[in-house]
C-alpha atoms as a PDB file:
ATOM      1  CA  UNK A   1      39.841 -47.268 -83.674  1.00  0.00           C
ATOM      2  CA  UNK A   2      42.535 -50.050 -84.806  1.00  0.00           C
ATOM      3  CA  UNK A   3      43.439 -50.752 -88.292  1.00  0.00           C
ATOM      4  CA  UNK A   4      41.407 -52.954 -90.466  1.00  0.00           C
ATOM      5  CA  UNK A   5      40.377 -56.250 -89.756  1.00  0.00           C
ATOM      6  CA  UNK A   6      40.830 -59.489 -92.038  1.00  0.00           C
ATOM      7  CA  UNK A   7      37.987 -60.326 -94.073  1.00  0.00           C
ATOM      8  CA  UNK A   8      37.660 -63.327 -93.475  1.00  0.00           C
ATOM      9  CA  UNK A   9      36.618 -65.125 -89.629  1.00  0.00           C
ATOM     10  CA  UNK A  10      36.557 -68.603 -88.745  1.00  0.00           C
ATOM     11  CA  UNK A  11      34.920 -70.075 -85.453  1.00  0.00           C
ATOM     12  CA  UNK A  12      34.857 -74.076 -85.237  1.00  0.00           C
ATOM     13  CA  UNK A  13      32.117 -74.540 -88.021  1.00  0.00           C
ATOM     14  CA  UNK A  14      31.635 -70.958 -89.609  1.00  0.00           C
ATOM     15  CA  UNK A  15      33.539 -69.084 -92.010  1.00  0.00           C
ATOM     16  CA  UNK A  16      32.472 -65.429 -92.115  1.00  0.00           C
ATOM     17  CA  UNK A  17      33.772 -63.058 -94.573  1.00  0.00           C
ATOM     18  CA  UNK A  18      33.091 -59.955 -96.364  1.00  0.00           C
ATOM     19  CA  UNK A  19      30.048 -60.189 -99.064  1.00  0.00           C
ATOM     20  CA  UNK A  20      31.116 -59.944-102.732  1.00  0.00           C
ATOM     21  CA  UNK A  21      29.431 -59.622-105.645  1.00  0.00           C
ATOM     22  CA  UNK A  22      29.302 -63.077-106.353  1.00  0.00           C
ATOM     23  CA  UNK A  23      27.335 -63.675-103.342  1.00  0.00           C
ATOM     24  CA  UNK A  24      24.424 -61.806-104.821  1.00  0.00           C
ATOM     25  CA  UNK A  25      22.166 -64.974-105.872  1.00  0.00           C
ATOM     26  CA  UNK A  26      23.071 -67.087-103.151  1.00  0.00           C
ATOM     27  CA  UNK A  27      22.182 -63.905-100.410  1.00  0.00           C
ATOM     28  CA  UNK A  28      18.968 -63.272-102.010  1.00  0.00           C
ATOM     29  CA  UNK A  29      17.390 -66.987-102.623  1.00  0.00           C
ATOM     30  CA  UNK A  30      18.957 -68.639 -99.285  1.00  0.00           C
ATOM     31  CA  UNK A  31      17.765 -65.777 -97.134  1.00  0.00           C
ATOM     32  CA  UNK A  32      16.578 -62.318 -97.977  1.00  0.00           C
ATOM     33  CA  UNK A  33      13.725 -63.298-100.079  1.00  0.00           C
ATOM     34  CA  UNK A  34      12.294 -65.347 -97.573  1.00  0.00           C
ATOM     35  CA  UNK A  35       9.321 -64.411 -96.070  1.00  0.00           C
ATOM     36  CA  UNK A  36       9.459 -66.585 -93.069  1.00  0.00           C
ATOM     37  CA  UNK A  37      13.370 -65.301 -92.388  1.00  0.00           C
ATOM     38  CA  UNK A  38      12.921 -61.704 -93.062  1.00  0.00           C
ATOM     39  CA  UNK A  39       9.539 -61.622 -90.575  1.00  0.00           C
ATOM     40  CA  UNK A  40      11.454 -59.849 -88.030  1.00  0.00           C
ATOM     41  CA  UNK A  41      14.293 -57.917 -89.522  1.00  0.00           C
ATOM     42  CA  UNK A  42      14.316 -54.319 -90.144  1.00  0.00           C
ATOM     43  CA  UNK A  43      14.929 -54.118 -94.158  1.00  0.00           C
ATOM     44  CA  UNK A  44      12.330 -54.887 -96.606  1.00  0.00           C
ATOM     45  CA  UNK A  45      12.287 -58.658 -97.645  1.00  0.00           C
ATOM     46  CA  UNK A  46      14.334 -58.468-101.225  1.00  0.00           C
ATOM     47  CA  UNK A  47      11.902 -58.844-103.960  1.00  0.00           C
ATOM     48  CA  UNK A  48      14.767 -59.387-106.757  1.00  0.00           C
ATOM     49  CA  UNK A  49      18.708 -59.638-107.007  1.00  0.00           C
ATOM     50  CA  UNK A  50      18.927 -56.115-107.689  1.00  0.00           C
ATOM     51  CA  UNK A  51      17.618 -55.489-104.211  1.00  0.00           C
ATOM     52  CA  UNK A  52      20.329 -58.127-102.879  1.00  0.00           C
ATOM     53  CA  UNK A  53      23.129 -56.030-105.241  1.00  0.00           C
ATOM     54  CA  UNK A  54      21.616 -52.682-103.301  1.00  0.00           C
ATOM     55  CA  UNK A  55      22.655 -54.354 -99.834  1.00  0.00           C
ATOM     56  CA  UNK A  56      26.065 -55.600-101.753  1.00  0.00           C
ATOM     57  CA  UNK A  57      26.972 -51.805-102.571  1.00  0.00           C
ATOM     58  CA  UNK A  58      25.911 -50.614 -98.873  1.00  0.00           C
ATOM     59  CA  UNK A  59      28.127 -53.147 -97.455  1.00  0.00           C
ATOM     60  CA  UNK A  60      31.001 -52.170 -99.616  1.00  0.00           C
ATOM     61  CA  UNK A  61      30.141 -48.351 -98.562  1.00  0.00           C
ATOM     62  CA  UNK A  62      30.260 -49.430 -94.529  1.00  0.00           C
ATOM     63  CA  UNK A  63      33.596 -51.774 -95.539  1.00  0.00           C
ATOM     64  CA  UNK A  64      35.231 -48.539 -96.968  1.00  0.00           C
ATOM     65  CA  UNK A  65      34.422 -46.402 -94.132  1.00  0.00           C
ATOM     66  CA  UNK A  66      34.865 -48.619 -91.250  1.00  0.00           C
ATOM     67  CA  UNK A  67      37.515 -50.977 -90.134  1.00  0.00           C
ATOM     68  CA  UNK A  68      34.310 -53.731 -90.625  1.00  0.00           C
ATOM     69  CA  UNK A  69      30.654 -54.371 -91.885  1.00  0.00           C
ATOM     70  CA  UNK A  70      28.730 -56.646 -93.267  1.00  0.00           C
ATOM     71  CA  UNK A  71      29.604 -60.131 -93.117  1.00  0.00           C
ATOM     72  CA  UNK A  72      27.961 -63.677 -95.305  1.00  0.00           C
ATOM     73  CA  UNK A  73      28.487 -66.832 -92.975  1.00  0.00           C
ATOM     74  CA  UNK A  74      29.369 -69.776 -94.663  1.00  0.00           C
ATOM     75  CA  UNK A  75      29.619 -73.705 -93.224  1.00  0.00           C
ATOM     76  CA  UNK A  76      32.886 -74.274 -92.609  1.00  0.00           C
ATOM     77  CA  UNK A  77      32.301 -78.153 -93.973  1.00  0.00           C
ATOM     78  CA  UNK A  78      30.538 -77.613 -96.971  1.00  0.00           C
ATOM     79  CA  UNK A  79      31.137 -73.677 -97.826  1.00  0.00           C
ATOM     80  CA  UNK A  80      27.201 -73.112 -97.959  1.00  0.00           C
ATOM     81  CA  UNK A  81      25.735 -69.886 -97.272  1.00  0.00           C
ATOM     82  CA  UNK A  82      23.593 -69.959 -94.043  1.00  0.00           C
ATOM     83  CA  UNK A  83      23.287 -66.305 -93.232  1.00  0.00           C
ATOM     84  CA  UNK A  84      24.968 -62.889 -92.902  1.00  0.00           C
ATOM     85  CA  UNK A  85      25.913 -61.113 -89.761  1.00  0.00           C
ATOM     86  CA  UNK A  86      28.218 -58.123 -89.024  1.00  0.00           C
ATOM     87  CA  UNK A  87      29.271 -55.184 -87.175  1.00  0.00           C
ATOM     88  CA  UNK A  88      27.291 -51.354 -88.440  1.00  0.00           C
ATOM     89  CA  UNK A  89      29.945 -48.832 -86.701  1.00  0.00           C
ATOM     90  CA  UNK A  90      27.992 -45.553 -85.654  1.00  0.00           C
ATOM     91  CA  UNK A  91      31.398 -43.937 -83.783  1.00  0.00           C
ATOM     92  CA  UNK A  92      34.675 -45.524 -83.379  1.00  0.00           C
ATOM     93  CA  UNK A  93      33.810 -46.797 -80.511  1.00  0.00           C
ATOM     94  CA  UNK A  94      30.077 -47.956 -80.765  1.00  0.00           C
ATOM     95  CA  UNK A  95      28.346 -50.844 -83.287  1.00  0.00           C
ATOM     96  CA  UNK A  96      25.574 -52.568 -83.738  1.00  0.00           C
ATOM     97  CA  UNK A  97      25.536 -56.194 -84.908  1.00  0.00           C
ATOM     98  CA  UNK A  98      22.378 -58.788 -85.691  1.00  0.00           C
ATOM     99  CA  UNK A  99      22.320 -61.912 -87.629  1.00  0.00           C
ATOM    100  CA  UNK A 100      19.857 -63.744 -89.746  1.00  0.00           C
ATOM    101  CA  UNK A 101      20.049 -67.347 -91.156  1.00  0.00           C
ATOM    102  CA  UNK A 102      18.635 -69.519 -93.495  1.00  0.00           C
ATOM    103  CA  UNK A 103      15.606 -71.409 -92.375  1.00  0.00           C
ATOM    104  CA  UNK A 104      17.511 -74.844 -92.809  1.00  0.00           C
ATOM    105  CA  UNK A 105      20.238 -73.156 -90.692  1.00  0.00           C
ATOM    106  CA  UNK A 106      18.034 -72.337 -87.547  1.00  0.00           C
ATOM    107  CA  UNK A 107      18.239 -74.208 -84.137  1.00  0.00           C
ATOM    108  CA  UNK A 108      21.380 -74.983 -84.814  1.00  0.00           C
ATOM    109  CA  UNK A 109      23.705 -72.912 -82.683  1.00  0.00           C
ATOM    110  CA  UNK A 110      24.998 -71.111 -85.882  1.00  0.00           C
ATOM    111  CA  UNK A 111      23.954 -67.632 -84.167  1.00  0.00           C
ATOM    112  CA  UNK A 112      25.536 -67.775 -81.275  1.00  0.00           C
ATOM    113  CA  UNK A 113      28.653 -68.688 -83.153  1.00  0.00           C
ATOM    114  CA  UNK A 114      28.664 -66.049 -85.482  1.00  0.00           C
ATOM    115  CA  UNK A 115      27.819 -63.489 -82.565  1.00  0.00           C
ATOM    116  CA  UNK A 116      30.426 -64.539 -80.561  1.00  0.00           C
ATOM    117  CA  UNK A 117      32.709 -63.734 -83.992  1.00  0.00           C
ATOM    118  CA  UNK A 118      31.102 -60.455 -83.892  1.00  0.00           C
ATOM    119  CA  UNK A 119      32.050 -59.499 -79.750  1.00  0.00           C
ATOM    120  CA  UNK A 120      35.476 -60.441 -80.759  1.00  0.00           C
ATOM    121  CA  UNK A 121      35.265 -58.477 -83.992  1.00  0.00           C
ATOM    122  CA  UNK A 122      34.327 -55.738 -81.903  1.00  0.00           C
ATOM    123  CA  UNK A 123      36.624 -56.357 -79.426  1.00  0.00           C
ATOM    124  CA  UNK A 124      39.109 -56.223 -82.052  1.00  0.00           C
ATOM    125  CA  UNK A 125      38.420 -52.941 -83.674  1.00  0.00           C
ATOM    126  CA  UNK A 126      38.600 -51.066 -80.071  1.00  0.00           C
ATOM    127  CA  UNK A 127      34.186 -51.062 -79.935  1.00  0.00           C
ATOM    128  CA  UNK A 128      33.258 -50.391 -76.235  1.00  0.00           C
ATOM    129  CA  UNK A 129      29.516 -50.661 -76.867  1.00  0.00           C
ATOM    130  CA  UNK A 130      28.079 -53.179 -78.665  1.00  0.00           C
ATOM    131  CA  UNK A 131      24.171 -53.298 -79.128  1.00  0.00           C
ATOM    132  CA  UNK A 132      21.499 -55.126 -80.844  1.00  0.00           C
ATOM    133  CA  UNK A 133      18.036 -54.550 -81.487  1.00  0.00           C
ATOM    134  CA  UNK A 134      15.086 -56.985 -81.841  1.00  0.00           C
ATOM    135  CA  UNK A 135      11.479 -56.991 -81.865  1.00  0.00           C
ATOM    136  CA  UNK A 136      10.024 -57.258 -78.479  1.00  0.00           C
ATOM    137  CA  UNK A 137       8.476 -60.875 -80.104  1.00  0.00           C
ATOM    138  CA  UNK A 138      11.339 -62.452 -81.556  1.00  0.00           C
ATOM    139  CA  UNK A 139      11.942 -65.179 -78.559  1.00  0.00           C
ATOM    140  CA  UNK A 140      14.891 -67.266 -80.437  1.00  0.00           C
ATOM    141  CA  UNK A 141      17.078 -63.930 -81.200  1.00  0.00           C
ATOM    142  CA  UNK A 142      16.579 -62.859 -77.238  1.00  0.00           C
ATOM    143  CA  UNK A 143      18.219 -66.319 -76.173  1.00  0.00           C
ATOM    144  CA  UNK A 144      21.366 -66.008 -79.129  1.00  0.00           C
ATOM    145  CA  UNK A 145      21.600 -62.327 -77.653  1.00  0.00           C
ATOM    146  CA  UNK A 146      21.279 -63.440 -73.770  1.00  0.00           C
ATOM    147  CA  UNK A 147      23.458 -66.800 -74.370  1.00  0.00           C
ATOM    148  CA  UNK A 148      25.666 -64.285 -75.877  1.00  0.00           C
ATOM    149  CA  UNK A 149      26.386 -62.167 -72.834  1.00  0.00           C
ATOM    150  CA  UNK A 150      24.095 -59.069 -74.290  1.00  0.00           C
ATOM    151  CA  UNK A 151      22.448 -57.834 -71.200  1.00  0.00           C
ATOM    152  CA  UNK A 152      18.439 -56.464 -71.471  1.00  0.00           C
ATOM    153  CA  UNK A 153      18.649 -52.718 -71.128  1.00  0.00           C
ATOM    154  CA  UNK A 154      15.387 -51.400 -72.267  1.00  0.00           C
ATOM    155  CA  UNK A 155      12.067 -52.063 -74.387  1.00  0.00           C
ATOM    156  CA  UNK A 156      11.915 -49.101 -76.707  1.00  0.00           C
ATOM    157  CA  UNK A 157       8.690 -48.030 -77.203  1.00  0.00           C
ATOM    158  CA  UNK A 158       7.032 -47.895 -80.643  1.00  0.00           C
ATOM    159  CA  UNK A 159      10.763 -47.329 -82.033  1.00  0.00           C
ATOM    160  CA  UNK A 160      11.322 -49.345 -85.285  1.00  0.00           C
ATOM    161  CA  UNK A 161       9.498 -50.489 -88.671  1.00  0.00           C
ATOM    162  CA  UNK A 162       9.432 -53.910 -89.183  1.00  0.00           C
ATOM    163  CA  UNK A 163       8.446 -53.755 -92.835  1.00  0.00           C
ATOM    164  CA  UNK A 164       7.796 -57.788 -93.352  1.00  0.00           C
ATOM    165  CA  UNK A 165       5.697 -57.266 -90.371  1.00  0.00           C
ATOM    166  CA  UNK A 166       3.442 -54.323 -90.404  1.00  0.00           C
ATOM    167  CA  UNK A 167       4.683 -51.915 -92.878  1.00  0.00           C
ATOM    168  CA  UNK A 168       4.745 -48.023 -91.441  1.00  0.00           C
ATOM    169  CA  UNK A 169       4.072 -49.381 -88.142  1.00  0.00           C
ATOM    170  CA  UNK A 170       6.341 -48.421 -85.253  1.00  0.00           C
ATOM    171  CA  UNK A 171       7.566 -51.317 -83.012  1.00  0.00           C
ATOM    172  CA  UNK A 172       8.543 -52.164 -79.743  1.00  0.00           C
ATOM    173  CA  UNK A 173      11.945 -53.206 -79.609  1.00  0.00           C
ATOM    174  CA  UNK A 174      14.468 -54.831 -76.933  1.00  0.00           C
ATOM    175  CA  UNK A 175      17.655 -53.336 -76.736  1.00  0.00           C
ATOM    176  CA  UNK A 176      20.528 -55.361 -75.579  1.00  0.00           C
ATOM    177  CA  UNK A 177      24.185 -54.469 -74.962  1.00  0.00           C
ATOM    178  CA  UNK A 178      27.661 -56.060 -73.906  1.00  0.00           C
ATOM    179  CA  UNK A 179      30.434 -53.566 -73.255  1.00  0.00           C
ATOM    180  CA  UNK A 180      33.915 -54.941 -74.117  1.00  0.00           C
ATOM    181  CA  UNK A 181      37.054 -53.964 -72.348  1.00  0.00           C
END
């Protein structure tokens, strides 16, 4: 594993950075109380700020373990939040990333941006593996993730809550990878 990374990423129109705390009220009324944009993730849909400022002090907790983590995208024109993204480490060598945006941020190419920031993130830190998970009905994340040079591996099998979606109900989900060299 390589030394830590700067906190702060730009691509032509993102900025992506480490979360603060000042982020907190902008996180959770852009994105993570949003019914709509938390229908397929794996973390319950934040019912207050203090939920948001949970997620704020995990992502500090990866950040001070790992040479990365969690990540808020911003517009590069305007500095508005759209979304977060990141890299979860599991070894030195092996992450997951995902992404999730704003409703008034989707269709707009902003994923594949930031998760092209993320391979090279990855690439970065000395990851091999990178992998992301999503449900086996989430059609826009499989194109960011194929357009993104993830390959398909598997479907896993009743593997993963979805707690927006059917609470304590087991999923299907597609795994993709990309190994970096």
């Amino acid at each position: 594993m390589t030394g830590r990374t700067s906190e702060l990423i730009e691509t032509p129109r993102l900025l992506l950075r480490r979360p603060t705390a000042d982020d907190a009220e902008a996180i959770f009324s852009r994105y993570a109380s949003d019914p709509e944009v938390t229908r397929y993730v794996g973390w319950p849909r934040h019912t207050s700020v203090d939920d948001t400022r949970a997620f704020l002090a995990f992502s500090e907790s990866l950040w001070g373990r790992w040479p990365a983590g969690p990540c808020v995208i911003l517009g590069r024109d305007d500095g508005r939040l759209l979304g977060s993204t990141g890299l979860i480490f599991e070894t030195p060598s092996r992450a997951a990333t995902g992404y999730v945006l704003a409703q008034d941020a989707w269709g707009r190419g902003f994923a594949t941006e930031a998760l092209g920031a993320m391979v090279d993130l990855a690439r970065k830190t000395g990851v091999l593996r990178l992998y992301a998970l999503c449900h086996h009905a989430h059609r826009a994340s499989v194109r960011v993730l194929e357009k993104g040079g993830f390959s398909r591996e598997a479907t896993l099998r009743r593997y993963a809550d979805f707690p927006n979606l059917s609470p304590g109900e087991a999923q299907d989900v597609l795994c993709y990878s990309r190994i970096l060299e």
